[in-house]
PDB file of N, CA and C in Angstrom:
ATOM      1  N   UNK A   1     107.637  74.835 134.421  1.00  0.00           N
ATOM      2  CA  UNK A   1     108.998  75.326 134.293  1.00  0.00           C
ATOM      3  C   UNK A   1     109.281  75.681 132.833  1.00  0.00           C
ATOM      4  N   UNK A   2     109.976  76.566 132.700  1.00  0.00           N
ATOM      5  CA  UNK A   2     109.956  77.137 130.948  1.00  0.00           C
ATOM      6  C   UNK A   2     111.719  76.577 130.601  1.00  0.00           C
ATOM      7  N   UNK A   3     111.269  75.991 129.712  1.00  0.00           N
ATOM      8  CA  UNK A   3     112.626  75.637 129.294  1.00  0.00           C
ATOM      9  C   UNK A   3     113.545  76.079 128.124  1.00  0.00           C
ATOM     10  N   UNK A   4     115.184  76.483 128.686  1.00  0.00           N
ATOM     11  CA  UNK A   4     115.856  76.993 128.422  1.00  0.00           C
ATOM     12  C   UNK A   4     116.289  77.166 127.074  1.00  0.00           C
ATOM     13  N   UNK A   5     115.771  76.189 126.755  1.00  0.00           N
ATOM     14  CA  UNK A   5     116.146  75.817 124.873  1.00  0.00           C
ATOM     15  C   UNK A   5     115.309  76.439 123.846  1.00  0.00           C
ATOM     16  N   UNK A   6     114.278  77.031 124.195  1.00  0.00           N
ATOM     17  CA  UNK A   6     113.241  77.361 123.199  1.00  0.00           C
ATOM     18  C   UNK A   6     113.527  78.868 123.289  1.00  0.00           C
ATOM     19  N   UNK A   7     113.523  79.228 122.296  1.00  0.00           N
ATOM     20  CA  UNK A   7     114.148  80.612 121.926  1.00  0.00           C
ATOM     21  C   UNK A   7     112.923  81.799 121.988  1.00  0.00           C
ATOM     22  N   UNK A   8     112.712  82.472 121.879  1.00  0.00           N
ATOM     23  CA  UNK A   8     111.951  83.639 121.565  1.00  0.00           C
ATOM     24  C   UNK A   8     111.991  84.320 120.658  1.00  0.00           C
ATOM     25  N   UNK A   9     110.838  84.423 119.686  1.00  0.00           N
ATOM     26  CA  UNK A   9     110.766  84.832 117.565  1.00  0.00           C
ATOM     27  C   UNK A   9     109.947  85.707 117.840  1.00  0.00           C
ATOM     28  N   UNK A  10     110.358  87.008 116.942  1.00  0.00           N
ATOM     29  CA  UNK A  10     109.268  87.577 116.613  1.00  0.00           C
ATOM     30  C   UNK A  10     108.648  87.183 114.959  1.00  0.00           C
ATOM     31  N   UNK A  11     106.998  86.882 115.187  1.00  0.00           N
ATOM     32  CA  UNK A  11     106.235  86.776 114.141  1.00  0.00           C
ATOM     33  C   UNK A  11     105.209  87.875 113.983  1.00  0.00           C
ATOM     34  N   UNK A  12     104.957  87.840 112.611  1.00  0.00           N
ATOM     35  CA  UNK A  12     104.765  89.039 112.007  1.00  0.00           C
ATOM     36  C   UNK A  12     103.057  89.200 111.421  1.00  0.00           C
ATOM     37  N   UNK A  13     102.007  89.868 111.603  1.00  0.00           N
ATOM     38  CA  UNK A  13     100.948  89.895 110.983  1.00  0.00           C
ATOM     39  C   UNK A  13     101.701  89.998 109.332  1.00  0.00           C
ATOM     40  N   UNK A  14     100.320  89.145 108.046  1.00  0.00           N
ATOM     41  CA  UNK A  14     100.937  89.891 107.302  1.00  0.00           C
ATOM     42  C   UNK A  14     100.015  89.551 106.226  1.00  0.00           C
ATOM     43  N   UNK A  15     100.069  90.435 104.953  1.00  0.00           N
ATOM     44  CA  UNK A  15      98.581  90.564 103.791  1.00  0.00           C
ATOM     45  C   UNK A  15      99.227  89.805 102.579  1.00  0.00           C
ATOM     46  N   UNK A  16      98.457  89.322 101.999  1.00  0.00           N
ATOM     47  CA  UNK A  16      98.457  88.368 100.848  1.00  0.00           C
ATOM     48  C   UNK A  16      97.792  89.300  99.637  1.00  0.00           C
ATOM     49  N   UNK A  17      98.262  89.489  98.938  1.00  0.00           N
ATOM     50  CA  UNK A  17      97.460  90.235  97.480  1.00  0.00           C
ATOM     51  C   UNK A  17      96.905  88.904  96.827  1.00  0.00           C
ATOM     52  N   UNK A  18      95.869  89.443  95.909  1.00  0.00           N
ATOM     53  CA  UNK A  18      95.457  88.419  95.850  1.00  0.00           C
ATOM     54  C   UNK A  18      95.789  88.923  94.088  1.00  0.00           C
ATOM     55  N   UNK A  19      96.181  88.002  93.179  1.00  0.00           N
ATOM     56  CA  UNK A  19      97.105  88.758  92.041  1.00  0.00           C
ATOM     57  C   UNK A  19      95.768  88.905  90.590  1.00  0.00           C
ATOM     58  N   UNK A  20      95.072  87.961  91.007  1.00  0.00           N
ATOM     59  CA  UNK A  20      93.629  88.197  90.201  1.00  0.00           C
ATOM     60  C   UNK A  20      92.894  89.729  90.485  1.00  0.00           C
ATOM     61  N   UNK A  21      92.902  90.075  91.387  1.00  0.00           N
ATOM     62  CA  UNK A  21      92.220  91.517  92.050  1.00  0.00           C
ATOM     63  C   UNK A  21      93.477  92.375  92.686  1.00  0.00           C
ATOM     64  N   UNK A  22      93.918  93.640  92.241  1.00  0.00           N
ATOM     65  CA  UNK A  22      95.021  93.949  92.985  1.00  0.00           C
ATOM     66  C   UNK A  22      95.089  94.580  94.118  1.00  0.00           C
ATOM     67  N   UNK A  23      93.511  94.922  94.154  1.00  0.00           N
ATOM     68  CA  UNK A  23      93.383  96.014  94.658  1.00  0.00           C
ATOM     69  C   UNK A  23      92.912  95.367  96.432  1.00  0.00           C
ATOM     70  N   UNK A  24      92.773  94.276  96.022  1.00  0.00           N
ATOM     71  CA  UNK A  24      92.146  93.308  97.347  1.00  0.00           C
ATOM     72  C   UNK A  24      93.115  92.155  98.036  1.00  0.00           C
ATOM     73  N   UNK A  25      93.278  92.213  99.464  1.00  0.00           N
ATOM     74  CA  UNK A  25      94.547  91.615 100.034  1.00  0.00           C
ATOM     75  C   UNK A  25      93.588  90.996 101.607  1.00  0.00           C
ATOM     76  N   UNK A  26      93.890  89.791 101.281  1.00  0.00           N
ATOM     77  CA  UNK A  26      93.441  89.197 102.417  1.00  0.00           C
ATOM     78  C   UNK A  26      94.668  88.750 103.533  1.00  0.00           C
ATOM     79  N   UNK A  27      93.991  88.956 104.986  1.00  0.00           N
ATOM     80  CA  UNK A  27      94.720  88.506 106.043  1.00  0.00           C
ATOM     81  C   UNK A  27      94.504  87.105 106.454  1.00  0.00           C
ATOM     82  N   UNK A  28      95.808  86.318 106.349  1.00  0.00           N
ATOM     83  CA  UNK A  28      95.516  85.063 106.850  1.00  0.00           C
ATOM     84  C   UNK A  28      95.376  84.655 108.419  1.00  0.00           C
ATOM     85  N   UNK A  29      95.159  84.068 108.541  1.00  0.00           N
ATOM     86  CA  UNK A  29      94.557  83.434 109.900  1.00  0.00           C
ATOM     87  C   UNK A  29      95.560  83.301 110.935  1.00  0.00           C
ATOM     88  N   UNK A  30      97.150  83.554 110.780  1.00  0.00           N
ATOM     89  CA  UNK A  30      98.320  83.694 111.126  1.00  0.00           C
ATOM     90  C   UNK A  30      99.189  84.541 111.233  1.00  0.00           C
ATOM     91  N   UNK A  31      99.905  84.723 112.368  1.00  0.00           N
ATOM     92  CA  UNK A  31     101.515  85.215 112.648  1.00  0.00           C
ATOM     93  C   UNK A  31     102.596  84.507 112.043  1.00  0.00           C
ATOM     94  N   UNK A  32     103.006  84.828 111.585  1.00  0.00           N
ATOM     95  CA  UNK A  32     104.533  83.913 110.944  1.00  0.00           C
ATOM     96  C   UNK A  32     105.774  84.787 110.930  1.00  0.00           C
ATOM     97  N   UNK A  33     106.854  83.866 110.982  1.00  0.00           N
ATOM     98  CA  UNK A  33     108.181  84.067 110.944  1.00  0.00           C
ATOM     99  C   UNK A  33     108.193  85.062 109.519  1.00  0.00           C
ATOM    100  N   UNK A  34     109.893  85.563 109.853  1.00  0.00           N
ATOM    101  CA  UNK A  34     109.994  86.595 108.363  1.00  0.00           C
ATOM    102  C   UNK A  34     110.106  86.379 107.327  1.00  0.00           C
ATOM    103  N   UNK A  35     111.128  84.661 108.019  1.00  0.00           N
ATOM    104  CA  UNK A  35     111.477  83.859 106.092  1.00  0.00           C
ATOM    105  C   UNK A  35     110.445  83.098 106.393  1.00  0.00           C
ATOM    106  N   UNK A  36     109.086  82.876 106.522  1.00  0.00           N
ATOM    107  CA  UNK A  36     107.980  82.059 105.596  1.00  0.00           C
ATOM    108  C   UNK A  36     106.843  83.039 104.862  1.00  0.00           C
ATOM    109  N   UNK A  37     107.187  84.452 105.700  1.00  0.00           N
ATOM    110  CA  UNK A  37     106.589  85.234 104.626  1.00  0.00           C
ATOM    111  C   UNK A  37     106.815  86.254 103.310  1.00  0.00           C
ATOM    112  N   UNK A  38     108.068  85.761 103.165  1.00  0.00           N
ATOM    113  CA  UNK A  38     109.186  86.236 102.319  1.00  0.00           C
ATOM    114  C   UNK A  38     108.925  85.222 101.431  1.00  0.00           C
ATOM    115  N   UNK A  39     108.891  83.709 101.286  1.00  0.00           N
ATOM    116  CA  UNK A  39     108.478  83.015 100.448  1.00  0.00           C
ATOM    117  C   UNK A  39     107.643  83.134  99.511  1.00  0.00           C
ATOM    118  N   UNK A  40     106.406  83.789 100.131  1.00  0.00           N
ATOM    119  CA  UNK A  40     105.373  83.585  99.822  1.00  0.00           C
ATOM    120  C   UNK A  40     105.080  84.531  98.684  1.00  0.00           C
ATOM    121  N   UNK A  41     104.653  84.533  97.548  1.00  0.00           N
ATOM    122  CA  UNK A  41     104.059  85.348  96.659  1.00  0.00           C
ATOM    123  C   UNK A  41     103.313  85.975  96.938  1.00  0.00           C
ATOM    124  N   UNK A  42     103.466  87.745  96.799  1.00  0.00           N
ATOM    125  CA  UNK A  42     102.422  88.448  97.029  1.00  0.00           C
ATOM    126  C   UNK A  42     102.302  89.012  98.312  1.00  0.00           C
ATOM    127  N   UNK A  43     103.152  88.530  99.321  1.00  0.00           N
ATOM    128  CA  UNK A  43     102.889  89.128 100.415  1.00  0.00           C
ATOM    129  C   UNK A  43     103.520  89.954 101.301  1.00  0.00           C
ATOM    130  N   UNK A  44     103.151  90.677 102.031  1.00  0.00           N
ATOM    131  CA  UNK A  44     103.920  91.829 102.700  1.00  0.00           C
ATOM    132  C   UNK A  44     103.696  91.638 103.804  1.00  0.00           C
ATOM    133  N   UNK A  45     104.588  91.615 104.569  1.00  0.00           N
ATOM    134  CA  UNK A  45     105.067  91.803 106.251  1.00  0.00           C
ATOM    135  C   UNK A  45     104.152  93.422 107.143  1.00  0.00           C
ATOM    136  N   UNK A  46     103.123  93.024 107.770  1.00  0.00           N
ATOM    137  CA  UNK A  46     102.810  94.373 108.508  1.00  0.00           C
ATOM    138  C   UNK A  46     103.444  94.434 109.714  1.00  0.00           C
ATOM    139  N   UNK A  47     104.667  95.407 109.330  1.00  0.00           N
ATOM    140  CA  UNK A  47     105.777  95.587 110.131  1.00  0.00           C
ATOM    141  C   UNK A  47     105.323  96.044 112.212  1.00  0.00           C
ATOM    142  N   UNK A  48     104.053  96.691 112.514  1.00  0.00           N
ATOM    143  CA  UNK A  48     103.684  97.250 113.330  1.00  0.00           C
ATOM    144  C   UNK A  48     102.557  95.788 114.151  1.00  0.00           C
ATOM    145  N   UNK A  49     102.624  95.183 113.489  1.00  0.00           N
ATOM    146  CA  UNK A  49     101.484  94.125 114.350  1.00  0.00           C
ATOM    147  C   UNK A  49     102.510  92.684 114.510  1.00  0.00           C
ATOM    148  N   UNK A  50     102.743  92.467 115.381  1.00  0.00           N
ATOM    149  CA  UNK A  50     103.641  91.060 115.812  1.00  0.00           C
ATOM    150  C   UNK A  50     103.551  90.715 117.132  1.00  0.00           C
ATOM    151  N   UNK A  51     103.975  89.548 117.666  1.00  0.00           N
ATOM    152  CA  UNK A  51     104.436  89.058 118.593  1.00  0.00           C
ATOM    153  C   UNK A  51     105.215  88.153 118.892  1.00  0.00           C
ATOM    154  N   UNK A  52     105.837  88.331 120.203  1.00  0.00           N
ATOM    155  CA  UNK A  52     107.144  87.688 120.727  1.00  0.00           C
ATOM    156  C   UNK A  52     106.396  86.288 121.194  1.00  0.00           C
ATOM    157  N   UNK A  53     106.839  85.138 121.007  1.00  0.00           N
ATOM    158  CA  UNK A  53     106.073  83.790 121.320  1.00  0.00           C
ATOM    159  C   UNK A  53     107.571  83.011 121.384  1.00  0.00           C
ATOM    160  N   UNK A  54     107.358  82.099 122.301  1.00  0.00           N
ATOM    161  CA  UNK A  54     108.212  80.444 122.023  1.00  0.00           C
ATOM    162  C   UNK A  54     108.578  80.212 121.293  1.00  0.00           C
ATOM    163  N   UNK A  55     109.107  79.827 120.770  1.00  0.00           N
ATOM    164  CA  UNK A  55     109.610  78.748 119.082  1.00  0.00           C
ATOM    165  C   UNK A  55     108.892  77.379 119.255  1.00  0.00           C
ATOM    166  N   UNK A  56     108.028  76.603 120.307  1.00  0.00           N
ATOM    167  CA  UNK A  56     107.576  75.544 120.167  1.00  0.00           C
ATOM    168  C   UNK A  56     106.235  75.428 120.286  1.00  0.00           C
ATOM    169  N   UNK A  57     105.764  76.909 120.434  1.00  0.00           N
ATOM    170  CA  UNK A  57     104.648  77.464 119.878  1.00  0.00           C
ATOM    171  C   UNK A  57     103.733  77.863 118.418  1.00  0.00           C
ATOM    172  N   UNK A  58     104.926  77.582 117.450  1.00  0.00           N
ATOM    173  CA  UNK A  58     104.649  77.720 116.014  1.00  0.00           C
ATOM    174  C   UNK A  58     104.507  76.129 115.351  1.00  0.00           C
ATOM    175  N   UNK A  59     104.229  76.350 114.541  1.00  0.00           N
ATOM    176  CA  UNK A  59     103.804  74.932 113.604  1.00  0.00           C
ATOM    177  C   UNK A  59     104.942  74.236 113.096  1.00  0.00           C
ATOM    178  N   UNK A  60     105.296  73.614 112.401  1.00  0.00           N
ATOM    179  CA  UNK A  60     106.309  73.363 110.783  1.00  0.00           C
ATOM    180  C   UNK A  60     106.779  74.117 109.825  1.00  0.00           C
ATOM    181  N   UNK A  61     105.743  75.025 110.017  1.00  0.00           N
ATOM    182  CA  UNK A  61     106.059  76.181 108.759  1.00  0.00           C
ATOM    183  C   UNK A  61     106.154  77.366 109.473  1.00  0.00           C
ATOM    184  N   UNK A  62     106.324  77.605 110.999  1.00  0.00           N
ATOM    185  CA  UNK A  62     106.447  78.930 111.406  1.00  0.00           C
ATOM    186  C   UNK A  62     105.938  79.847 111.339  1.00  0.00           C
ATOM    187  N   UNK A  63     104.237  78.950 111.969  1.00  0.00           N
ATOM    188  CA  UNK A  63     103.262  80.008 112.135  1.00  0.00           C
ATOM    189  C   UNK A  63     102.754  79.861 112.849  1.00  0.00           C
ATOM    190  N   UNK A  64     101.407  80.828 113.927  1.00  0.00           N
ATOM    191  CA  UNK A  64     100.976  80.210 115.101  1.00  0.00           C
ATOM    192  C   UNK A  64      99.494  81.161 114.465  1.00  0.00           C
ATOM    193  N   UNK A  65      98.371  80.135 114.879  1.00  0.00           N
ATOM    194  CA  UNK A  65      97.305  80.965 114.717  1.00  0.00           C
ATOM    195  C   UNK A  65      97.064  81.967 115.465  1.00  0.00           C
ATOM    196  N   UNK A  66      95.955  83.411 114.435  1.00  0.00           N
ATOM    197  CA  UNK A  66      95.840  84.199 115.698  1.00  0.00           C
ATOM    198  C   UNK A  66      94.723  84.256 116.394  1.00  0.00           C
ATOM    199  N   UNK A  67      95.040  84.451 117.980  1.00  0.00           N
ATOM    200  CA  UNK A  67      94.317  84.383 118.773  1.00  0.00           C
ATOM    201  C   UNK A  67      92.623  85.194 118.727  1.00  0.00           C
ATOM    202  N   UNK A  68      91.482  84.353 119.074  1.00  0.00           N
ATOM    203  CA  UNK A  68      90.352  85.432 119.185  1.00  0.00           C
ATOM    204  C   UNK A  68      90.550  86.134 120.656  1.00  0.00           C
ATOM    205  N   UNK A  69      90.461  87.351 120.659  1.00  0.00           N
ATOM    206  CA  UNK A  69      90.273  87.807 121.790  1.00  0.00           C
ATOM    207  C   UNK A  69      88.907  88.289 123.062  1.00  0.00           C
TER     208      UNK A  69
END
């Protein structure tokens, strides 16, 4: 039964610069919310790759690993 309380987020693929090399940006291993990747130094939101998930599907920090397919 899916319960009523858990909301539905969109999380966001998203690239990390890496500030030693500028030219080189690694993808982390995660989807995350908008404000934990807004925090983050260096990184940009790839606006076109996301998904709609649970809210009790993400971690502490509002992220969910991504899936191998």
């Amino acid at each position: 039964m899916i319960n009523p309380n858990h909301m539905k987020l969109s999380v966001y693929r998203y690239k990390v610069w890496d500030p030693q090399n500028d030219n080189q940006a690694q993808l982390p291993p995660y989807y995350a919310i908008r404000e934990y990747i807004e925090q983050l130094e260096g990184a940009t939101v790839i606006e076109d790759d996301y998904l709609i998930v649970d809210e009790s599907d993400l971690d502490a920090l509002g992220r969910i690993i991504v899936g191998e397919d």
